[in-house]
C-alpha atoms as a PDB file:
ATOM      1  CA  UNK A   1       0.000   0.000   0.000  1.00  0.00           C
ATOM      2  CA  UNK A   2       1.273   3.272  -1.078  1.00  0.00           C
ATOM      3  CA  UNK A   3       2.028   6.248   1.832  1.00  0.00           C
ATOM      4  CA  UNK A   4      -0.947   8.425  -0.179  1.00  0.00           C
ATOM      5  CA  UNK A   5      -3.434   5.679   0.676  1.00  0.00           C
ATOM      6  CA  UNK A   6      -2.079   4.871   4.072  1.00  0.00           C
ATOM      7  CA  UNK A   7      -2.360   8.783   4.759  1.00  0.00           C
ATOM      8  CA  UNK A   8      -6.204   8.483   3.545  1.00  0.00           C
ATOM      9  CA  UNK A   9      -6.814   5.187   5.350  1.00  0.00           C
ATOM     10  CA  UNK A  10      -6.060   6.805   8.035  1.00  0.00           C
ATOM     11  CA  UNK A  11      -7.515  10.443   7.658  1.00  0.00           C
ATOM     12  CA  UNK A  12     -10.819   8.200   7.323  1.00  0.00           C
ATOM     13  CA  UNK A  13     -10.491   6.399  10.297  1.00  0.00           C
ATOM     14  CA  UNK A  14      -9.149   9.832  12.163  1.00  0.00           C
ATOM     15  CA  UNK A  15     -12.355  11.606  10.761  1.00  0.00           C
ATOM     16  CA  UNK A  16     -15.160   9.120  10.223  1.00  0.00           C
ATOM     17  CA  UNK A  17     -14.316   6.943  12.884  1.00  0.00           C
ATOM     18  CA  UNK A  18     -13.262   8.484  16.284  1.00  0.00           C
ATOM     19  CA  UNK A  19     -14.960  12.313  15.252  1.00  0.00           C
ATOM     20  CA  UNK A  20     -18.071  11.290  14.124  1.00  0.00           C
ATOM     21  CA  UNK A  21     -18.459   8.427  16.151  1.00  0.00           C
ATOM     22  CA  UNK A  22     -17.428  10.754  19.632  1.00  0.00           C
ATOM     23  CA  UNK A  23     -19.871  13.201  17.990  1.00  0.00           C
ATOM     24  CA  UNK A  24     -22.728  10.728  17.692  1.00  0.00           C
ATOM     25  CA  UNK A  25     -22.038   9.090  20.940  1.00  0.00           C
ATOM     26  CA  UNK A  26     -22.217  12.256  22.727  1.00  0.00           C
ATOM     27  CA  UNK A  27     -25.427  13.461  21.231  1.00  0.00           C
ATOM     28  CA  UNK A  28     -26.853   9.908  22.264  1.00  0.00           C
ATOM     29  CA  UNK A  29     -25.660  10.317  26.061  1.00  0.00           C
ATOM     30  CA  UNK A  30     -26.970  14.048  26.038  1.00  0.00           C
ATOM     31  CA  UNK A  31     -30.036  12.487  25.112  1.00  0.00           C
ATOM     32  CA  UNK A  32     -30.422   9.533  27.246  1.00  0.00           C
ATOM     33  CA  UNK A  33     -29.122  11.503  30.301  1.00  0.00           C
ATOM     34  CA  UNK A  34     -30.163  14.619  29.959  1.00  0.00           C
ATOM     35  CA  UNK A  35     -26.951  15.960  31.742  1.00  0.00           C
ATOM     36  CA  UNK A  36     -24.170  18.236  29.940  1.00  0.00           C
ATOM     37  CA  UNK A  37     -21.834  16.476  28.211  1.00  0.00           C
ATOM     38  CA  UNK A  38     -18.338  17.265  30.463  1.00  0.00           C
ATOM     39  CA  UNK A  39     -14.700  16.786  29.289  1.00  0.00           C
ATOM     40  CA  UNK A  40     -14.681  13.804  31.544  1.00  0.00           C
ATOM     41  CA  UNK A  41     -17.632  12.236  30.008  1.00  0.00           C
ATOM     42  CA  UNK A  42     -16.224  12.763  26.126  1.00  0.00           C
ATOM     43  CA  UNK A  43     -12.523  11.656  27.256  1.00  0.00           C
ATOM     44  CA  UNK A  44     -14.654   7.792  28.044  1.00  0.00           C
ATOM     45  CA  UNK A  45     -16.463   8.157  25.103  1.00  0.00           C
ATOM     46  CA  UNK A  46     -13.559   8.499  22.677  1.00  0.00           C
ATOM     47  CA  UNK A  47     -11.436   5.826  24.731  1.00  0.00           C
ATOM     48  CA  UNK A  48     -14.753   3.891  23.810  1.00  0.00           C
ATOM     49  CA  UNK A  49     -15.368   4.938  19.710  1.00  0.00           C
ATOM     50  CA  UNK A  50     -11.275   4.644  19.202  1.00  0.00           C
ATOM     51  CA  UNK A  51     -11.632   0.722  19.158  1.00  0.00           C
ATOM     52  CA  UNK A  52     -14.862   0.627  16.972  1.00  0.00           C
ATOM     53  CA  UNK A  53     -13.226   3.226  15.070  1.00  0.00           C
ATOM     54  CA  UNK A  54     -10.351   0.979  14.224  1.00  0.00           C
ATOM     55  CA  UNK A  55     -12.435  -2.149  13.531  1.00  0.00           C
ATOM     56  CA  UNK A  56     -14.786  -0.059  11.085  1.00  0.00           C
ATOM     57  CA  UNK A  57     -12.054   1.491   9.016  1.00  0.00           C
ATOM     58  CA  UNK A  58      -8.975  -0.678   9.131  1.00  0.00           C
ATOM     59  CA  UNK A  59     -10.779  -4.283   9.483  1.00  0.00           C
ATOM     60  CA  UNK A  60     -14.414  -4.508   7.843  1.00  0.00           C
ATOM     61  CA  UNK A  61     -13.191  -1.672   5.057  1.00  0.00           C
ATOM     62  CA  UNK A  62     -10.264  -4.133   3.900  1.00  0.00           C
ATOM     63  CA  UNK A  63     -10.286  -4.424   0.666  1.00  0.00           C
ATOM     64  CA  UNK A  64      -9.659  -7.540   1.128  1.00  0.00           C
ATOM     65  CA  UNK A  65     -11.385  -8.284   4.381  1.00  0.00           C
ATOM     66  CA  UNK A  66     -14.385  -9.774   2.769  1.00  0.00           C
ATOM     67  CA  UNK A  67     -12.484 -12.357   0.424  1.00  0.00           C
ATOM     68  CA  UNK A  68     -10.425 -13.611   3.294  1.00  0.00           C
ATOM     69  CA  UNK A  69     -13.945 -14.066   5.393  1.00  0.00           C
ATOM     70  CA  UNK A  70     -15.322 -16.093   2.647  1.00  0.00           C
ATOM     71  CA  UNK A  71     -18.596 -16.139   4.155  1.00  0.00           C
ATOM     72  CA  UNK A  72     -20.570 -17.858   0.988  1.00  0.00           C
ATOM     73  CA  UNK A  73     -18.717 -19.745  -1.531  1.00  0.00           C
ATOM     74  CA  UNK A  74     -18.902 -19.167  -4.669  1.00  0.00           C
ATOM     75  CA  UNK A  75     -21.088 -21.530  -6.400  1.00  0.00           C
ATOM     76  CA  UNK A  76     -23.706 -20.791  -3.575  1.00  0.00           C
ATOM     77  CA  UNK A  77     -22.996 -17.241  -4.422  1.00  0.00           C
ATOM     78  CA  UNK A  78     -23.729 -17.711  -8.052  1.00  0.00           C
ATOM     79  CA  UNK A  79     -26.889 -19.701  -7.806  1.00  0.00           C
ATOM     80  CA  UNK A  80     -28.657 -17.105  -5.680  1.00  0.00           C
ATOM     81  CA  UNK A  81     -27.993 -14.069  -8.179  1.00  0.00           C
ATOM     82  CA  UNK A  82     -29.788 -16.250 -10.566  1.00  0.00           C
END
């Protein structure tokens, strides 16, 4: 993989991963609490989105990631588009 699309890889999991998914966390605790949203309380919810973050961008979005998981085969795969 070249550095250009290990810089974007990683832009998008910097980004789209930990940002929005602090962002959306903290609007759902806002919402479910009712409370502010303090410092304390977005420092455990990126500690929280940083591993999701990381399985979303650099695991599922694999280009390869759903070859190696091989979930149908093939032929099974074939027969059902038909």
């Amino acid at each position: 993989m070249k550095l250009h699309k290990k810089t974007i890889r990683f832009l998008e999991f910097a980004v789209i991963g930990v940002l929005m998914g602090t962002l959306e966390d903290s609007i759902a605790v806002y919402f479910v609490t009712g409370d502010l949203v303090t410092f304390d309380t977005v420092w455990i919810i990126v500690l929280v989105a940083v591993p999701f973050a990381f399985i979303s961008e650099y695991v599922v979005d694999h280009p390869k990631f759903w070859e190696k998981l091989n979930i149908f085969k093939r032929e099974e795969y074939e027969n059902e588009k038909k």
